[in-house]
N, C-alpha and C. Protein backbone atom coordinates (compact mmCIF):
# COMPACT_ATOMS: atom_id res chain seq x y z
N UNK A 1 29.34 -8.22 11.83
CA UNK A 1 28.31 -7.23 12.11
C UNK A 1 27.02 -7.96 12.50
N UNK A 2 26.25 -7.69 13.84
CA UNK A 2 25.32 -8.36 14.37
C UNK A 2 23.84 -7.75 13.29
N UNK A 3 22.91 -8.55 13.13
CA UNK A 3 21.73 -8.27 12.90
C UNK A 3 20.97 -7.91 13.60
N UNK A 4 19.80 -6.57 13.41
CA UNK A 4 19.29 -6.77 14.30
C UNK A 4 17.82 -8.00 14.58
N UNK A 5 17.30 -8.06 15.39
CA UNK A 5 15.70 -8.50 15.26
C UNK A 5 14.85 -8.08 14.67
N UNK A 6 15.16 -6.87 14.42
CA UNK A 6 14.04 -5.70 13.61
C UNK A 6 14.48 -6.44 12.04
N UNK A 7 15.68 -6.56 11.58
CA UNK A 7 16.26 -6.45 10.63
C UNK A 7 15.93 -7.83 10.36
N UNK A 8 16.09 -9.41 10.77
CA UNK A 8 15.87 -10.51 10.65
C UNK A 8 14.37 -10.86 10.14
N UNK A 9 13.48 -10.23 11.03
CA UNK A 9 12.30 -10.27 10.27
C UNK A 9 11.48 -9.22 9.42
N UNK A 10 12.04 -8.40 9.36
CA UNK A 10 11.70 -7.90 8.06
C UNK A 10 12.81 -8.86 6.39
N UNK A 11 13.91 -9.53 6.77
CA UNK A 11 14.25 -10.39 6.27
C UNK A 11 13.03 -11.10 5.60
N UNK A 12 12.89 -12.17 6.87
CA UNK A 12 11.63 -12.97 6.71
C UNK A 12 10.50 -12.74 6.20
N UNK A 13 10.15 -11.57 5.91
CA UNK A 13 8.81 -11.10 5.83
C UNK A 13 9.08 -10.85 4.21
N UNK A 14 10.13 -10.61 3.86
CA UNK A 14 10.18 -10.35 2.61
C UNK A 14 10.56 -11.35 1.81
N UNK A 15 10.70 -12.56 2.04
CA UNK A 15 11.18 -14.24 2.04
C UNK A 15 9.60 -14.83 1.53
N UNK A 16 8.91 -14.45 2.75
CA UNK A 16 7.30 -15.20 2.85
C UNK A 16 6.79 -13.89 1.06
N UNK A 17 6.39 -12.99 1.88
CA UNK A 17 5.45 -11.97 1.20
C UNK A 17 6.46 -11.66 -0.28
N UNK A 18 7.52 -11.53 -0.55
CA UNK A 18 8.07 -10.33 -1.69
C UNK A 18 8.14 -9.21 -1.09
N UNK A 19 9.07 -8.18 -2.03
CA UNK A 19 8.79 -6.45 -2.00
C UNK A 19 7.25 -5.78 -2.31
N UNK A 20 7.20 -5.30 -1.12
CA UNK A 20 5.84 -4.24 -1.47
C UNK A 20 5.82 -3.27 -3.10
N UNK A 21 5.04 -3.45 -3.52
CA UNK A 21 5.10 -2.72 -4.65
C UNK A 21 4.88 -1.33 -4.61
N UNK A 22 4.67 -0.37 -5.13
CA UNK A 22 4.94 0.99 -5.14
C UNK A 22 3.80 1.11 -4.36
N UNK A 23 4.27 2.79 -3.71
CA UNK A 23 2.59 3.24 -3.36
C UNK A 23 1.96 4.05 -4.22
N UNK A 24 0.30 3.49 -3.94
CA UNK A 24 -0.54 4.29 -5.12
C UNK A 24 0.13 5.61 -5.48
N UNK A 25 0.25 6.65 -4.93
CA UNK A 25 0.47 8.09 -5.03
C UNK A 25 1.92 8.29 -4.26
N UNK A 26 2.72 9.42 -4.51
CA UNK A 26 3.63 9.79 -3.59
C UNK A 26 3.17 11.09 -3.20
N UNK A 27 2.01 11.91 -3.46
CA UNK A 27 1.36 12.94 -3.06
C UNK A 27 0.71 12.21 -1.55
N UNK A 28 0.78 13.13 -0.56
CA UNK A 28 0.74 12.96 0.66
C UNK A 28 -1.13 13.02 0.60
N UNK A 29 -1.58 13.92 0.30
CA UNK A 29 -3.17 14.10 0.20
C UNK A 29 -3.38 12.77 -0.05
N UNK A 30 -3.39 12.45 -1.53
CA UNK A 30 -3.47 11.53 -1.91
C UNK A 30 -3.78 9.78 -1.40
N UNK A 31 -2.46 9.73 -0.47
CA UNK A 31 -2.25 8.85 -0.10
C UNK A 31 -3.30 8.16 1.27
N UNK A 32 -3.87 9.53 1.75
CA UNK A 32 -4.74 9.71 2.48
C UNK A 32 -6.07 9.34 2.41
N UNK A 33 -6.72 10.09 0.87
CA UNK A 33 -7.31 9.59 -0.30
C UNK A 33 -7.91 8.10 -0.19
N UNK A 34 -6.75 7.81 -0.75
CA UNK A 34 -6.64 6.43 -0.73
C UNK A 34 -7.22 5.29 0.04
N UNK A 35 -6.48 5.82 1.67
CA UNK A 35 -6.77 5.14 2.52
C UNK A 35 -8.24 5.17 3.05
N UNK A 36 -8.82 6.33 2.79
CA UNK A 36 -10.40 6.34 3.61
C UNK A 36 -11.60 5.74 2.08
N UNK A 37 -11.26 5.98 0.79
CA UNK A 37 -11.93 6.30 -0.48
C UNK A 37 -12.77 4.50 0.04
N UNK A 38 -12.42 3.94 -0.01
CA UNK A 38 -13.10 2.51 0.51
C UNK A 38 -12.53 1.77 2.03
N UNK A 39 -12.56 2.09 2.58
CA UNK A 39 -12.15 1.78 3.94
C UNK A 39 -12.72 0.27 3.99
N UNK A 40 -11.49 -0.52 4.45
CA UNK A 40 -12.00 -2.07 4.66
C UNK A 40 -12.08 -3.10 3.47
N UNK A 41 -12.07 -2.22 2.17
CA UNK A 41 -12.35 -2.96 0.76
C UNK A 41 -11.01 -3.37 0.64
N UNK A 42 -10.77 -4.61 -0.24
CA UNK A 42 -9.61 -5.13 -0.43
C UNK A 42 -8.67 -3.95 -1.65
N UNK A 43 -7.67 -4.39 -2.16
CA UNK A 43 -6.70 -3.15 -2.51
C UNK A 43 -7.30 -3.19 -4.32
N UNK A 44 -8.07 -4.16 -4.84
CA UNK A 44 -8.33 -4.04 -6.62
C UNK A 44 -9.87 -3.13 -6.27
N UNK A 45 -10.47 -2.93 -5.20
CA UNK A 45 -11.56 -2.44 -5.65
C UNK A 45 -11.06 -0.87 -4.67
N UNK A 46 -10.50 -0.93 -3.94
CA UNK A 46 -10.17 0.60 -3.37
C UNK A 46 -9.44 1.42 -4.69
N UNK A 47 -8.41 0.23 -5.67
CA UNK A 47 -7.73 1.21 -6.62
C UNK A 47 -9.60 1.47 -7.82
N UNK A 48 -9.73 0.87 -7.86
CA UNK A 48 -10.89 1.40 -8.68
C UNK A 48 -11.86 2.31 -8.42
N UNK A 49 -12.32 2.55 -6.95
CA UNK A 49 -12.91 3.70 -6.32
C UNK A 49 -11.93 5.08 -6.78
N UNK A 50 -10.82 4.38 -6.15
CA UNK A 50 -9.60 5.90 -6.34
C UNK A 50 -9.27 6.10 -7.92
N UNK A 51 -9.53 5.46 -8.83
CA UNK A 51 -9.29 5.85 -10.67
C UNK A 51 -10.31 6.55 -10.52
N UNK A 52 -12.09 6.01 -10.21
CA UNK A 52 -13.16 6.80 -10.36
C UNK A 52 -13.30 7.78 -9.61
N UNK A 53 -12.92 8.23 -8.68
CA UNK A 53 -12.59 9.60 -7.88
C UNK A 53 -11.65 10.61 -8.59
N UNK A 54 -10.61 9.94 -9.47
CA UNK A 54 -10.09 11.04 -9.75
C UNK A 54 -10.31 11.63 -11.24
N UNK A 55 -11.15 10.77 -11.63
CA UNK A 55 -11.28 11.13 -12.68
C UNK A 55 -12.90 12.21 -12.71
N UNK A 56 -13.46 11.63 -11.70
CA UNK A 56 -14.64 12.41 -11.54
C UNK A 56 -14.81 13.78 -11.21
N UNK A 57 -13.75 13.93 -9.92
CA UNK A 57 -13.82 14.81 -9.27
C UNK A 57 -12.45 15.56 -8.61
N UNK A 58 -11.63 14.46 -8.67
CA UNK A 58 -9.99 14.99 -8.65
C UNK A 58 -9.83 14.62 -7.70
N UNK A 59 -8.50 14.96 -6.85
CA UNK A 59 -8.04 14.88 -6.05
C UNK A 59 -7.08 16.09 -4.79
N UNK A 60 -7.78 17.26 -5.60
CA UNK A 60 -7.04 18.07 -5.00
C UNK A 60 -8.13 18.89 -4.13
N UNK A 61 -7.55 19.65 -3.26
CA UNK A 61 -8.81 19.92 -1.71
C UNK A 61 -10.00 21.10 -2.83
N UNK A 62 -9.69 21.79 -3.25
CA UNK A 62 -11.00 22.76 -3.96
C UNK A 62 -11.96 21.98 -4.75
N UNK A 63 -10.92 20.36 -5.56
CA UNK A 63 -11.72 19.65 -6.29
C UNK A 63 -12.55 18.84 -5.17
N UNK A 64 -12.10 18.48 -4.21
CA UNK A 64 -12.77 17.73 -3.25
C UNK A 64 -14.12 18.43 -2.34
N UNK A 65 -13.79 19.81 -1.84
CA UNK A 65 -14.31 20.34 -1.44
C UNK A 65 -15.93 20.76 -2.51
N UNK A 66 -15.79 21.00 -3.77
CA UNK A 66 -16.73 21.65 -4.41
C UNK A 66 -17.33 20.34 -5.08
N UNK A 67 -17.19 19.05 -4.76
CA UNK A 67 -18.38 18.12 -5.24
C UNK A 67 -19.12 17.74 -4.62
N UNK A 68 -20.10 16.92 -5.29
CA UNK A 68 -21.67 16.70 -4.92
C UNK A 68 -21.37 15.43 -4.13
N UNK A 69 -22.15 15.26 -3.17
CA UNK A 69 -22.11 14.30 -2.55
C UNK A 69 -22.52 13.07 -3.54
N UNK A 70 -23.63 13.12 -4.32
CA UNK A 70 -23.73 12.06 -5.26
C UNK A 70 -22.14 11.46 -6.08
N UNK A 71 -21.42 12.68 -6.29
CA UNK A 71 -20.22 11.94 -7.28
C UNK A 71 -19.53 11.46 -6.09
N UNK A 72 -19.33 11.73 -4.88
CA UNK A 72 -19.00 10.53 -3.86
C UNK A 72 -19.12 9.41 -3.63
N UNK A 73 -20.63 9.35 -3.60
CA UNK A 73 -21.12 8.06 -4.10
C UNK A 73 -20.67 7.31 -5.25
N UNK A 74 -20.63 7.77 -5.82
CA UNK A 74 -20.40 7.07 -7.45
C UNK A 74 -19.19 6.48 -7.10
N UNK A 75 -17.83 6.83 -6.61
CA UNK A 75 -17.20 6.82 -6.40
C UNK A 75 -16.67 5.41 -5.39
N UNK A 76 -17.17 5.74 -4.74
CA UNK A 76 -17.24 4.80 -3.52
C UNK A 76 -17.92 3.52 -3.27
N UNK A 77 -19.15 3.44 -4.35
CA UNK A 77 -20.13 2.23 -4.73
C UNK A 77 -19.64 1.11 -5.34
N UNK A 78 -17.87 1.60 -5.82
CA UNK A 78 -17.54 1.13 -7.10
C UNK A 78 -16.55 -0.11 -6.06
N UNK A 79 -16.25 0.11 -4.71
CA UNK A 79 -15.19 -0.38 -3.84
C UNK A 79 -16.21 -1.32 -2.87
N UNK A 80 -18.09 -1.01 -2.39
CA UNK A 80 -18.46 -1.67 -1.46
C UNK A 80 -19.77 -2.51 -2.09
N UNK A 81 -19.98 -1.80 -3.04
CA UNK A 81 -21.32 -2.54 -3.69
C UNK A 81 -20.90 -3.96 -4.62
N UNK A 82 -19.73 -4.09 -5.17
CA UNK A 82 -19.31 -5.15 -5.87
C UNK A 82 -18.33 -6.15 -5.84
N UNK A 83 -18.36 -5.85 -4.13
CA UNK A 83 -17.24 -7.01 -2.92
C UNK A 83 -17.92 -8.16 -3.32
């Protein structure tokens, strides 16, 4: 059975790097969340923006929608202010 190229280096890639570890959330919002909550910050201070987001203000669209822009901040200070 031939390999493919696709298949060889993702081989390799998992040789160099390891298995990816879980993703933060399997909630689709969430995951979204995630990705913008510190944009550009490395992955220990984006997960710490995203603990303090959800604990502040949640994660679900009515919780998102009905906070203060300040607990945004709070939120988000926690991923760019202490790079």
């Amino acid at each position: 059975m031939a390999t493919s190229a696709l298949s060889k280096l993702v081989d390799k890639l998992l040789q160099h790097y390891g298995a990816p570890g879980p993703p933060p959330s399997t909630d689709p919002l969430e995951l979204i969340i995630w990705e913008n909550i510190a944009y550009l910050a490395n992955d220990k201070r984006r997960a710490e923006a995203f603990v303090i987001l959800k604990r502040t203000i949640g994660t679900r669209p009515e919780q998102i929608l009905g906070a203060q822009h300040s607990a945004w901040q709070q939120s988000a200070k926690r991923a760019y202010f202490l790079m």
